[in-house]
C-alpha atoms as a PDB file:
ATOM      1  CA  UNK A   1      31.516 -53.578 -59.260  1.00  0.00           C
ATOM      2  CA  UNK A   2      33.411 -50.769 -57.616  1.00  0.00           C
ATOM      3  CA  UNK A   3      30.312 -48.101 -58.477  1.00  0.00           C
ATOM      4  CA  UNK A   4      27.812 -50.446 -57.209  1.00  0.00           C
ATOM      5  CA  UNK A   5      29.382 -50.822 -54.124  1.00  0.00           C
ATOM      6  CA  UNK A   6      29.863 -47.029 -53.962  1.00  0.00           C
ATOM      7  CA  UNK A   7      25.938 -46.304 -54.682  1.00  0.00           C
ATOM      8  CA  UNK A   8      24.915 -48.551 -51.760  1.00  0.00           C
ATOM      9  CA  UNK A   9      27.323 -46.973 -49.524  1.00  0.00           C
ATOM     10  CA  UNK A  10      26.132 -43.424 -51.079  1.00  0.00           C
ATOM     11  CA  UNK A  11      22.494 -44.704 -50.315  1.00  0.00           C
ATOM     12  CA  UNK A  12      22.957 -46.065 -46.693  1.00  0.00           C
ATOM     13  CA  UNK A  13      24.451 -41.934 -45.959  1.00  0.00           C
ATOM     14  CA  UNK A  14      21.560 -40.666 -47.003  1.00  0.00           C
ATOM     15  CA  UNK A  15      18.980 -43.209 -45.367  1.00  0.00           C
ATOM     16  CA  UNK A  16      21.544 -42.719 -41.953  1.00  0.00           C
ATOM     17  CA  UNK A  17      21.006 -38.894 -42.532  1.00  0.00           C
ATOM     18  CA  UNK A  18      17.740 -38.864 -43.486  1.00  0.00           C
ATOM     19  CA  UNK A  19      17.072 -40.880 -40.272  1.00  0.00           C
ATOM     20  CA  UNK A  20      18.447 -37.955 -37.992  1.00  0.00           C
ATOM     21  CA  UNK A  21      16.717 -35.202 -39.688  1.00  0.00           C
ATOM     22  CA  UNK A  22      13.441 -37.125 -39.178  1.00  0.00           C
ATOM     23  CA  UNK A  23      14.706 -37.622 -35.263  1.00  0.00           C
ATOM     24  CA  UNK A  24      15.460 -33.966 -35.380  1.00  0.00           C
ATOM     25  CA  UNK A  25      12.089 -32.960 -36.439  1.00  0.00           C
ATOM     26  CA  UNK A  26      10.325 -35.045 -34.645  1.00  0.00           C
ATOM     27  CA  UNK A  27      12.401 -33.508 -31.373  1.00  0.00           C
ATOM     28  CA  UNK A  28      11.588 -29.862 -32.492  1.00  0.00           C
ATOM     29  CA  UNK A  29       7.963 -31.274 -32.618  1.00  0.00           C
ATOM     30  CA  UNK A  30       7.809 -31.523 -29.455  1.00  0.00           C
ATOM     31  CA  UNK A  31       9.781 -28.730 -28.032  1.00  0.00           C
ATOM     32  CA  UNK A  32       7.703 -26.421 -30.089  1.00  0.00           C
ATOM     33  CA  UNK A  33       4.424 -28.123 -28.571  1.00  0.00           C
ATOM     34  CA  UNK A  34       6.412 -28.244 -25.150  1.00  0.00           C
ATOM     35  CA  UNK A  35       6.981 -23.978 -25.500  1.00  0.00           C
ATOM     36  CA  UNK A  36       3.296 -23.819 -27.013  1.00  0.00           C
ATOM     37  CA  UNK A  37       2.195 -25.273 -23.630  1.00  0.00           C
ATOM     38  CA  UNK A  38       4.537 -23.483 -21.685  1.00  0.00           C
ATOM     39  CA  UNK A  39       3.352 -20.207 -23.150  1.00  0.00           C
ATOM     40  CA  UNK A  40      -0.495 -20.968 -22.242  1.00  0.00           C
ATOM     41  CA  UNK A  41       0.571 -21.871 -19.033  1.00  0.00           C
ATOM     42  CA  UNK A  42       2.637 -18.416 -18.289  1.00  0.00           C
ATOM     43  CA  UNK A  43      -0.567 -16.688 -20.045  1.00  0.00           C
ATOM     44  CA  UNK A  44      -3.160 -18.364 -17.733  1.00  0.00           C
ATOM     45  CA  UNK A  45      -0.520 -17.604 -14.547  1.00  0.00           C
ATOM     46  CA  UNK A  46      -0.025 -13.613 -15.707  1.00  0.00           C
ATOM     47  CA  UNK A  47      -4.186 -13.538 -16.286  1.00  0.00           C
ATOM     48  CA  UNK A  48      -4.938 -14.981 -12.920  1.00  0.00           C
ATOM     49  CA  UNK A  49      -2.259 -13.432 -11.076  1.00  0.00           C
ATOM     50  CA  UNK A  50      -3.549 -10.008 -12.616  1.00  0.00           C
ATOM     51  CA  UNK A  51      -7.100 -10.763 -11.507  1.00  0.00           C
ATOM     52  CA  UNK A  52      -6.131 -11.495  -7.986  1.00  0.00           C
ATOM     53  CA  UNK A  53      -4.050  -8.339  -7.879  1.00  0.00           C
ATOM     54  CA  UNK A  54      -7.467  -6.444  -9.083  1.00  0.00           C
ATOM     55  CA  UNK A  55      -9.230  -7.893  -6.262  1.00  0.00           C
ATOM     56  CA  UNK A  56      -6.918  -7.493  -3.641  1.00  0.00           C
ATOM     57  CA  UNK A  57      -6.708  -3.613  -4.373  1.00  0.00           C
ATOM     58  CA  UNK A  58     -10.829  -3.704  -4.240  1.00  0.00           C
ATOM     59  CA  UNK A  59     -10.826  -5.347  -0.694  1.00  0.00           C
ATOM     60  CA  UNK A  60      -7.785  -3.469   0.648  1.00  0.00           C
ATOM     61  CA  UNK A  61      -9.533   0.002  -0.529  1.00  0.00           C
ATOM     62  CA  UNK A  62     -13.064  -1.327   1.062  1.00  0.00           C
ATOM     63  CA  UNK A  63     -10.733  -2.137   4.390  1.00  0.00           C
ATOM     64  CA  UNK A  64      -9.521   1.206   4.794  1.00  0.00           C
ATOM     65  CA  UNK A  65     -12.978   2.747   4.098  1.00  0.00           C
ATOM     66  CA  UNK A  66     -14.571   0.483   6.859  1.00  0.00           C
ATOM     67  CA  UNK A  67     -11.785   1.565   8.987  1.00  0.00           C
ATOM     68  CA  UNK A  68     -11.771   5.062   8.273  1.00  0.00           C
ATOM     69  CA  UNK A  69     -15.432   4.942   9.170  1.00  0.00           C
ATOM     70  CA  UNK A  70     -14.746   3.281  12.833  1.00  0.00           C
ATOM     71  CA  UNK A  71     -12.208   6.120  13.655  1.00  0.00           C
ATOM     72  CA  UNK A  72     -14.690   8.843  12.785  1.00  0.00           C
ATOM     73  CA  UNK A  73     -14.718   9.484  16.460  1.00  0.00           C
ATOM     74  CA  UNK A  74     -11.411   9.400  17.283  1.00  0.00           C
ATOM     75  CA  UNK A  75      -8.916  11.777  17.556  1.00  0.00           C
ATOM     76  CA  UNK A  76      -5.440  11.225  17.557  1.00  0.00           C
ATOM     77  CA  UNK A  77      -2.616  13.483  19.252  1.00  0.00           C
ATOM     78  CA  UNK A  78       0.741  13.965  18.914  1.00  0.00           C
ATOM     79  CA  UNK A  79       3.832  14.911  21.091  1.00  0.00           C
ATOM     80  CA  UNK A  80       2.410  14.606  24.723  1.00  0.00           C
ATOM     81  CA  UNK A  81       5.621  13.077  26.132  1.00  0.00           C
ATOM     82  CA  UNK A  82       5.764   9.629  27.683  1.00  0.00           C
ATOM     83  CA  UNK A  83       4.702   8.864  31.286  1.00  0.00           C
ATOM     84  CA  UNK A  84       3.272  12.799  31.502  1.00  0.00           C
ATOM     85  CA  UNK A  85      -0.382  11.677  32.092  1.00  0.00           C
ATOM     86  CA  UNK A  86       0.038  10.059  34.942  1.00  0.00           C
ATOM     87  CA  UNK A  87      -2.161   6.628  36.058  1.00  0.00           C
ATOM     88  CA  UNK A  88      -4.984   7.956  34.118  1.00  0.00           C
ATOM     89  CA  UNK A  89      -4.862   9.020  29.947  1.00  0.00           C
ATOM     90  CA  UNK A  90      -8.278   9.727  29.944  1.00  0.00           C
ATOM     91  CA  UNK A  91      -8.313  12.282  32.923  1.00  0.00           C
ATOM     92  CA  UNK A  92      -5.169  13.686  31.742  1.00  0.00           C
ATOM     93  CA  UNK A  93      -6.767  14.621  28.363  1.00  0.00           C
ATOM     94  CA  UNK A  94      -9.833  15.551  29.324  1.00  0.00           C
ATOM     95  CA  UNK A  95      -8.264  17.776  32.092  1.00  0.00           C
ATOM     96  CA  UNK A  96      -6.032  19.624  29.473  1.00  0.00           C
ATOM     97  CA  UNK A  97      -8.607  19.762  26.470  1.00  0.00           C
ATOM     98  CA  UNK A  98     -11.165  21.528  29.782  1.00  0.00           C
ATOM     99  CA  UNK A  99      -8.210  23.888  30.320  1.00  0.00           C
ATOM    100  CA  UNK A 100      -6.847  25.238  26.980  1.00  0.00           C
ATOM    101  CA  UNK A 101     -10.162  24.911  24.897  1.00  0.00           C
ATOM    102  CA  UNK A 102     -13.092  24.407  27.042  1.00  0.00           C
ATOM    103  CA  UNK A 103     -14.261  27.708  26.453  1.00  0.00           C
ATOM    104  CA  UNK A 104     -13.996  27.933  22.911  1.00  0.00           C
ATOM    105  CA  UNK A 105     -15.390  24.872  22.303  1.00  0.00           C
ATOM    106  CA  UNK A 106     -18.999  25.679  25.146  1.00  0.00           C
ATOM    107  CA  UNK A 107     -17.842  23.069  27.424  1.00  0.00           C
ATOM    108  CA  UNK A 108     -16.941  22.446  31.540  1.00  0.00           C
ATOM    109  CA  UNK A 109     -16.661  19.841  33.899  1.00  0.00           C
ATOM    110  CA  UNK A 110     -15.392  16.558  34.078  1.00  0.00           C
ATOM    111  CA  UNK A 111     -17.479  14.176  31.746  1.00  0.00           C
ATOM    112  CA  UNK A 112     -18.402  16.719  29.191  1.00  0.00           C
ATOM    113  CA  UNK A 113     -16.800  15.756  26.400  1.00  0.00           C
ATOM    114  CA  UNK A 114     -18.232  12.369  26.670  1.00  0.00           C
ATOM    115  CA  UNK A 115     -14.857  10.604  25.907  1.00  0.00           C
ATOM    116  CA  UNK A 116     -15.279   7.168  25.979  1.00  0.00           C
ATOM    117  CA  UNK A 117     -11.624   5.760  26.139  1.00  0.00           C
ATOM    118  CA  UNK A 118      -8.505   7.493  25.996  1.00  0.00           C
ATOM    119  CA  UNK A 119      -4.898   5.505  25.617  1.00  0.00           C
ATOM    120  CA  UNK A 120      -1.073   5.632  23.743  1.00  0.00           C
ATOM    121  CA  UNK A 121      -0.891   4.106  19.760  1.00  0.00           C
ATOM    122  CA  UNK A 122       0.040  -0.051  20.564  1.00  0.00           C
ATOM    123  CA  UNK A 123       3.913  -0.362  20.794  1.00  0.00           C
ATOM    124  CA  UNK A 124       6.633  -0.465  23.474  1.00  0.00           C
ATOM    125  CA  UNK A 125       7.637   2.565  25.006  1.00  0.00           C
ATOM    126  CA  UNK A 126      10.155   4.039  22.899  1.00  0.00           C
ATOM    127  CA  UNK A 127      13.848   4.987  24.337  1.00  0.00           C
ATOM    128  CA  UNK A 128      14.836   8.298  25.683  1.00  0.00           C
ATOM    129  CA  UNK A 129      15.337  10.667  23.456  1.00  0.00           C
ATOM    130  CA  UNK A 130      12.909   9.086  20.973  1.00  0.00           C
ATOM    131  CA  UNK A 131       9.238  10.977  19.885  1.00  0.00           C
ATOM    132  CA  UNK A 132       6.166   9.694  22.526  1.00  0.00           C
ATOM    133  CA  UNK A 133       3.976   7.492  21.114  1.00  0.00           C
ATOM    134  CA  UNK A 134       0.669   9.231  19.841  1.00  0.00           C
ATOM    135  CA  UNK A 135      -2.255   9.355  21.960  1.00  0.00           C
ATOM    136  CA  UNK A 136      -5.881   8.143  20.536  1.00  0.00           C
ATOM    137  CA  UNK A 137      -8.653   9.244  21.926  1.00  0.00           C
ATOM    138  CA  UNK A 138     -12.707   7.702  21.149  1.00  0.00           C
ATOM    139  CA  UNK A 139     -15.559  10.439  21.585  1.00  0.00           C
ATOM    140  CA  UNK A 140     -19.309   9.235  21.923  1.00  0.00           C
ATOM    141  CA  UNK A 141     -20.352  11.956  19.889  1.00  0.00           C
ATOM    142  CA  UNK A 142     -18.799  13.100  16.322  1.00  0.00           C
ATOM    143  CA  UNK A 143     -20.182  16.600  16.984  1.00  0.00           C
ATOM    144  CA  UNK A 144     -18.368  17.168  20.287  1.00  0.00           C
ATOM    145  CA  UNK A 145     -15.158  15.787  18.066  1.00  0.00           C
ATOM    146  CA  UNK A 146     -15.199  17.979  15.553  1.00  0.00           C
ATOM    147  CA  UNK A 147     -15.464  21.031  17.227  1.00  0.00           C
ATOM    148  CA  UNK A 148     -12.328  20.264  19.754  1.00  0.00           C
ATOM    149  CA  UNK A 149     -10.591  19.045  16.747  1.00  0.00           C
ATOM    150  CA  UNK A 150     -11.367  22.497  15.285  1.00  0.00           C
ATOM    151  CA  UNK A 151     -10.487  24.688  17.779  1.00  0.00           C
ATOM    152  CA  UNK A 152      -6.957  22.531  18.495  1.00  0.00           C
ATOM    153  CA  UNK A 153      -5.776  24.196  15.226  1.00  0.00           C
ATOM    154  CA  UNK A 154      -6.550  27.419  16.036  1.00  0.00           C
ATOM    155  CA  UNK A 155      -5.010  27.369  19.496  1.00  0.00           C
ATOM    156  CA  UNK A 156      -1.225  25.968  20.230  1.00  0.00           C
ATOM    157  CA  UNK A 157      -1.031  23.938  23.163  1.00  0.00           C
ATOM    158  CA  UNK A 158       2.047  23.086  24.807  1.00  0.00           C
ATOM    159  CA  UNK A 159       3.042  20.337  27.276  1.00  0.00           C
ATOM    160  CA  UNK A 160       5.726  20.917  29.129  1.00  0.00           C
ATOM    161  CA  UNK A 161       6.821  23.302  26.666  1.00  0.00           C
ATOM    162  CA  UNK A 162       6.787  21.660  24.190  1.00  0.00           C
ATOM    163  CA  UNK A 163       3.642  21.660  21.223  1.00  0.00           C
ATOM    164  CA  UNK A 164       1.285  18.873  20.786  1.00  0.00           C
ATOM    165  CA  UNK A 165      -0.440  18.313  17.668  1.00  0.00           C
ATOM    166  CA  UNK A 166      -4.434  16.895  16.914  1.00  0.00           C
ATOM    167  CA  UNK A 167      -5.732  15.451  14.309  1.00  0.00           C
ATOM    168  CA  UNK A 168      -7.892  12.959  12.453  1.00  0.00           C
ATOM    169  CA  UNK A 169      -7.163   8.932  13.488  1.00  0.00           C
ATOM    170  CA  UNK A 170      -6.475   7.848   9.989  1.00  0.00           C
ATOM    171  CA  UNK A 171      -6.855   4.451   9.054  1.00  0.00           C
ATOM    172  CA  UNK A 172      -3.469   2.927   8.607  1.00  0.00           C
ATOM    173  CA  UNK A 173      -2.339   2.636   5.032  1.00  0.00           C
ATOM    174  CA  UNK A 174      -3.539   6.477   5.202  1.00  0.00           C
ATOM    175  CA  UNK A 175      -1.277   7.588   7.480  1.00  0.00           C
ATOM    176  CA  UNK A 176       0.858   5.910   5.664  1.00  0.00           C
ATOM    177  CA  UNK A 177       0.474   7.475   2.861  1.00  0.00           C
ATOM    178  CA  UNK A 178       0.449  10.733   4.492  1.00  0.00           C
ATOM    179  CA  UNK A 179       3.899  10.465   5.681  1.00  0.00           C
ATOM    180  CA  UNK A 180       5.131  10.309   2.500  1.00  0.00           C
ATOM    181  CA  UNK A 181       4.363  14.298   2.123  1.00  0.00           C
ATOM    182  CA  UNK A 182       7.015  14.767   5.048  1.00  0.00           C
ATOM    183  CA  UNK A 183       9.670  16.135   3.102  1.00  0.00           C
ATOM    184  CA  UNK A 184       7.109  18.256   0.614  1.00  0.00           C
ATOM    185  CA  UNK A 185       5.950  19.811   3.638  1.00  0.00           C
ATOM    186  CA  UNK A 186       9.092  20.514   4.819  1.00  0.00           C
ATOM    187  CA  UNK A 187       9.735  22.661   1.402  1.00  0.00           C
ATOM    188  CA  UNK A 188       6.432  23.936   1.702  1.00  0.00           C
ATOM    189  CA  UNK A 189       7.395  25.213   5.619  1.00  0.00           C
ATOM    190  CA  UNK A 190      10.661  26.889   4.679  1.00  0.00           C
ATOM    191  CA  UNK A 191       8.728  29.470   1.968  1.00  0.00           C
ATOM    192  CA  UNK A 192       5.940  29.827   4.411  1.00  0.00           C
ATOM    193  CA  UNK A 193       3.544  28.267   1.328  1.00  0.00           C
ATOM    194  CA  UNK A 194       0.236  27.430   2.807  1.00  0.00           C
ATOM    195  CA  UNK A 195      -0.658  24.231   2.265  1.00  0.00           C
ATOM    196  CA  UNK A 196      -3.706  21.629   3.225  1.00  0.00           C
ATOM    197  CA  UNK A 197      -3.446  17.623   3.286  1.00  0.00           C
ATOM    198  CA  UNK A 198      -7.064  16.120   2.805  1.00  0.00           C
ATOM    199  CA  UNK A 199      -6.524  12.309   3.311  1.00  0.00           C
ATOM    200  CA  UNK A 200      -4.366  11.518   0.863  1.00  0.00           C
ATOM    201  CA  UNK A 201      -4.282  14.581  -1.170  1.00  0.00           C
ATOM    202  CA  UNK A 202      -2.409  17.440  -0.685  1.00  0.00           C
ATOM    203  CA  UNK A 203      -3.597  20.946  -1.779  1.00  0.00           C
ATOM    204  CA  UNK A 204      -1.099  24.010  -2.140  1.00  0.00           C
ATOM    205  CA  UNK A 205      -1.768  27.381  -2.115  1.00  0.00           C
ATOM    206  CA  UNK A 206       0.386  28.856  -4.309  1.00  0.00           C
ATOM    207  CA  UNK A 207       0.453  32.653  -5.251  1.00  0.00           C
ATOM    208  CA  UNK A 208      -0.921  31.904  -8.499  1.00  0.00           C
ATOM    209  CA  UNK A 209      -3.743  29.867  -7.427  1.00  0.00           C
ATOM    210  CA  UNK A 210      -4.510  26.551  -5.706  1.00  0.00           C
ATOM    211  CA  UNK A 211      -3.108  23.073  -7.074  1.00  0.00           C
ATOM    212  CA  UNK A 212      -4.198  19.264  -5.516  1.00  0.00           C
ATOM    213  CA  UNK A 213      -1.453  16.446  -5.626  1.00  0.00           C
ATOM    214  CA  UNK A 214      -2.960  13.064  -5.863  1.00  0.00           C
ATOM    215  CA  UNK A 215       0.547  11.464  -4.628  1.00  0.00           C
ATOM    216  CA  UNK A 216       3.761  12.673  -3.334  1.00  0.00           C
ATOM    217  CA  UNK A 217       5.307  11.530  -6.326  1.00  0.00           C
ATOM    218  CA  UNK A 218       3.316  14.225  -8.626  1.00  0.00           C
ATOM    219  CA  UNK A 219       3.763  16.980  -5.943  1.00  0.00           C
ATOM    220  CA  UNK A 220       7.701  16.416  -5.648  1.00  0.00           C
ATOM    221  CA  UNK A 221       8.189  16.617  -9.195  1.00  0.00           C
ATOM    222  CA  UNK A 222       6.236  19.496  -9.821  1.00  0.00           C
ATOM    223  CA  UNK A 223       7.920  21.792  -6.862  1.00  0.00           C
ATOM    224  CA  UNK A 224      11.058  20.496  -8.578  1.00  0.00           C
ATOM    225  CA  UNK A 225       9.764  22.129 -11.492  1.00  0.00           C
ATOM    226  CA  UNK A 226       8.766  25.341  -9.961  1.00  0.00           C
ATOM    227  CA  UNK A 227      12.640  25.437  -8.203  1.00  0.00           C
ATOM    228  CA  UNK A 228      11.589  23.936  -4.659  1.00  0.00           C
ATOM    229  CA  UNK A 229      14.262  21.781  -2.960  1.00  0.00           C
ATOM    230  CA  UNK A 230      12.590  18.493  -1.961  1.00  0.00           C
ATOM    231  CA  UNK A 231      13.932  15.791  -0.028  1.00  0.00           C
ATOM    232  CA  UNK A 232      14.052  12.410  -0.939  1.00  0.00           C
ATOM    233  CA  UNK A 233      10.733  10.364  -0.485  1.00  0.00           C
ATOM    234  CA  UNK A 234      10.127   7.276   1.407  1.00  0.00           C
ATOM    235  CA  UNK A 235       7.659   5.136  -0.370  1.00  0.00           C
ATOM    236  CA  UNK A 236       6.790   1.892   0.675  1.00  0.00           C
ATOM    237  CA  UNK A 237       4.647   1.573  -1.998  1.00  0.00           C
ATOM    238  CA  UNK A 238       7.237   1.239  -4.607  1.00  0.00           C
ATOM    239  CA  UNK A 239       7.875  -2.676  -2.747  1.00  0.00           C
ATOM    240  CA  UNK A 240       4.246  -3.949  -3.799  1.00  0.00           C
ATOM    241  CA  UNK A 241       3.060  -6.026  -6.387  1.00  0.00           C
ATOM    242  CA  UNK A 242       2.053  -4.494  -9.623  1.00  0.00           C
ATOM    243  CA  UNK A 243       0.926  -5.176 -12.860  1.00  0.00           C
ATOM    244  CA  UNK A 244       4.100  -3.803 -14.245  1.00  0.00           C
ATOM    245  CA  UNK A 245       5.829  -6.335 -12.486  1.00  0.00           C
ATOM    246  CA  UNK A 246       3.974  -9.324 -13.452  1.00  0.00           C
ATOM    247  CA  UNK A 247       4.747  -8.382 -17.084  1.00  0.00           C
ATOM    248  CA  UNK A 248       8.096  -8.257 -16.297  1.00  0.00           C
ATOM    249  CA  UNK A 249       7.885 -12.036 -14.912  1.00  0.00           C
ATOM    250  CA  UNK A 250       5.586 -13.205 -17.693  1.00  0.00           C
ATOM    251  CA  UNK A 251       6.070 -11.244 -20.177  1.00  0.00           C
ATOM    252  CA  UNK A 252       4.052 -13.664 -22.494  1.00  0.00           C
ATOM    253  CA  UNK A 253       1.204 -12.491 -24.681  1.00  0.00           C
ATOM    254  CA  UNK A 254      -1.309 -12.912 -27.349  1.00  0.00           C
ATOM    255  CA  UNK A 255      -3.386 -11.575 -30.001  1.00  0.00           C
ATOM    256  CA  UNK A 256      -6.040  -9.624 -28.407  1.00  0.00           C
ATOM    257  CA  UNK A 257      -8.817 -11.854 -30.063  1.00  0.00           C
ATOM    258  CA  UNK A 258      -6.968 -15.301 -29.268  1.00  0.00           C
ATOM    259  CA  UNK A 259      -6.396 -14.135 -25.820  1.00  0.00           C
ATOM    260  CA  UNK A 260      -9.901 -12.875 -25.196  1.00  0.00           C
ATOM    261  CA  UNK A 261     -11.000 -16.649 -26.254  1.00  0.00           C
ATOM    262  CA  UNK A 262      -8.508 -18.480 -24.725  1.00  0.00           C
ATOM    263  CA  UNK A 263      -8.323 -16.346 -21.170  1.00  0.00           C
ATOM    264  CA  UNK A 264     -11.026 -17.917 -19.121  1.00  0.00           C
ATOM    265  CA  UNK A 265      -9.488 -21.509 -20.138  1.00  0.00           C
ATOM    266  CA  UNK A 266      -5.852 -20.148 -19.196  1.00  0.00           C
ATOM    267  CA  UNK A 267      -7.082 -19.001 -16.131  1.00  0.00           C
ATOM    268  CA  UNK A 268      -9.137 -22.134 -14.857  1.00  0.00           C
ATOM    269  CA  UNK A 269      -5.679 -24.063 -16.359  1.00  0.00           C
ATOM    270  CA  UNK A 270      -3.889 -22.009 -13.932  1.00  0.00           C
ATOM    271  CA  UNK A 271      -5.180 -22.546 -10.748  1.00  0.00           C
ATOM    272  CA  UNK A 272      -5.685 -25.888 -11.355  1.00  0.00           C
ATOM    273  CA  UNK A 273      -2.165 -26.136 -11.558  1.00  0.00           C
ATOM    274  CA  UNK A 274      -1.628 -23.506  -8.771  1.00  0.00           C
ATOM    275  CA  UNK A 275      -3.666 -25.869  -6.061  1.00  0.00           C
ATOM    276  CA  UNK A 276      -0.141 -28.011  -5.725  1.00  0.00           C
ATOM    277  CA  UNK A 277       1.131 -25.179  -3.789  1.00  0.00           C
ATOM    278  CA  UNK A 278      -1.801 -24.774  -1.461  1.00  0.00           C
ATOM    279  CA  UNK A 279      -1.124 -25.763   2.191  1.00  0.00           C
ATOM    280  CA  UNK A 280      -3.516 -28.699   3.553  1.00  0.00           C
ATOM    281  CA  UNK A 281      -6.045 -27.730   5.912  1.00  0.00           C
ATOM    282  CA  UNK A 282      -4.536 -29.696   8.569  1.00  0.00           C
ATOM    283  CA  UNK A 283      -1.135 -28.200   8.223  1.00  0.00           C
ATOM    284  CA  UNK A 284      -2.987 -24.679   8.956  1.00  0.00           C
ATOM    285  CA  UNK A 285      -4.793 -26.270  11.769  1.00  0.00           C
ATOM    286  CA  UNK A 286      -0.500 -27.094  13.659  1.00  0.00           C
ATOM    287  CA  UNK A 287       0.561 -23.870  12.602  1.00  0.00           C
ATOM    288  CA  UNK A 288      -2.410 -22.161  14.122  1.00  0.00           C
ATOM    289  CA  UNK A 289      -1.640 -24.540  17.418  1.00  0.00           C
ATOM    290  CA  UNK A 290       2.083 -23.678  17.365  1.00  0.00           C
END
């Protein structure tokens, strides 16, 4: 009596315990299908987010081109100090460009060099103390441009003793991008290294031959290398989004088949899911009004 009472206690622990492990399995069921949807999801994010960051680097490069091409005319100059031209920019410029290069460049009198608008870089005035604002000026004709542009760099010219600098009107994220060669230059300067700074590039002329940086990054390290002291750089690159960084935030993948099939699924999964954090049109419409 005693052993039958003990098997049917025996055999409710096991049908109690074989209860939970089915409960068990059936909850790792679905976390595992839970993750497996999770994972697709982060997939489809990383591929779309990827694809929009391969777009936005085509239209931000075709932005600069289109406005590197409006500022073909232009010329841009540096270091003429605040409030020294007067009521007028454009007389001011035109009367010092007729003074210190009109000969070298074939041209006299006032309307000559056909500039067609003359005025400082947008911003306040800047304190005391502080560099001027550059100066941009807009030629009707490239030709006429190029040759004052030309002859600038062969002639100092001073303004109230002090040297003002021309050059090209890059487009923005050039300049930008030029800056960064500040302290290189600097280096370059101090061991009297000629060097050249084509858009973005920069070419040195080193005594055993000619070498072109694509980025300050590459020319920094290899000065380093050849015992140059180099500042540190300021790159305001380094705070955009890259595909690096995405991987970092997703770092979910595939097999390269599986992903290839699954990719254009993922990604339509993705910004279906990604429309919740669109902004209605009308909402636009009261910011716009604000």
């Amino acid at each position: 009596m005693q052993l039958d009472e003990l098997t049917t206690e025996i055999n409710q622990q096991v049908s109690a315990a074989t209860g939970k492990i089915e409960e068990v399995a059936e909850r790792l069921g679905e976390i595992e299908k839970n993750l497996t949807g999770k994972e697709k999801w982060d997939i489809g994010v990383k591929d779309t987010l990827i694809q929009l960051l391969d777009n936005q680097k085509f239209l931000q490069e075709k932005i600069t081109d289109l406005e590197g091409r409006s500022r073909r005319n232009n010329i841009r100059i540096y270091g003429i100090p605040e409030n020294a031209e007067g009521s007028s920019m454009l007389r001011y410029v035109e009367h010092m460009i007729l003074t210190e290069l009109g000969d070298n460049v074939g041209l006299r009198g006032e309307g000559s060099l056909g500039i067609e608008r003359a005025h400082r870089s947008l911003g306040p005035q800047p304190p005391a103390g502080a560099p001027p604002r550059s100066t941009v000026l807009r030629f009707l004709q490239f030709n006429i441009k190029e040759k004052i542009l030309h002859a600038a760099w062969k002639k100092p010219i001073c303004v109230q003793e002090k040297r003002v600098y021309f050059d090209h009107d890059y487009a923005e994220n050039v300049q930008q991008r030029r800056k960064e060669y500040t302290p290189i230059k600097k280096a370059l300067k101090e061991k009297r290294i000629r060097f050249q700074t084509p858009l973005t590039r920069m070419r040195v002329h080193f005594d055993s031959g000619t070498v072109t940086y694509s980025t300050a990054e590459d020319a920094a390290e290899d000065l380093k290398r050849r015992g140059f002291t180099v500042g540190p750089l300021s790159l305001r690159r380094s705070k955009d989004i890259t595909v690096e960084s995405i991987n970092k935030l997703l770092p979910w993948s595939t097999a390269g088949t599986q992903r290839a099939g699954n990719a254009h699924n993922c990604q339509e999964s993705a910004r279906e899911k990604l429309k919740v954090f669109r902004r209605p049109a009308s909402q636009d419409a009261i910011i716009m009004d604000e």
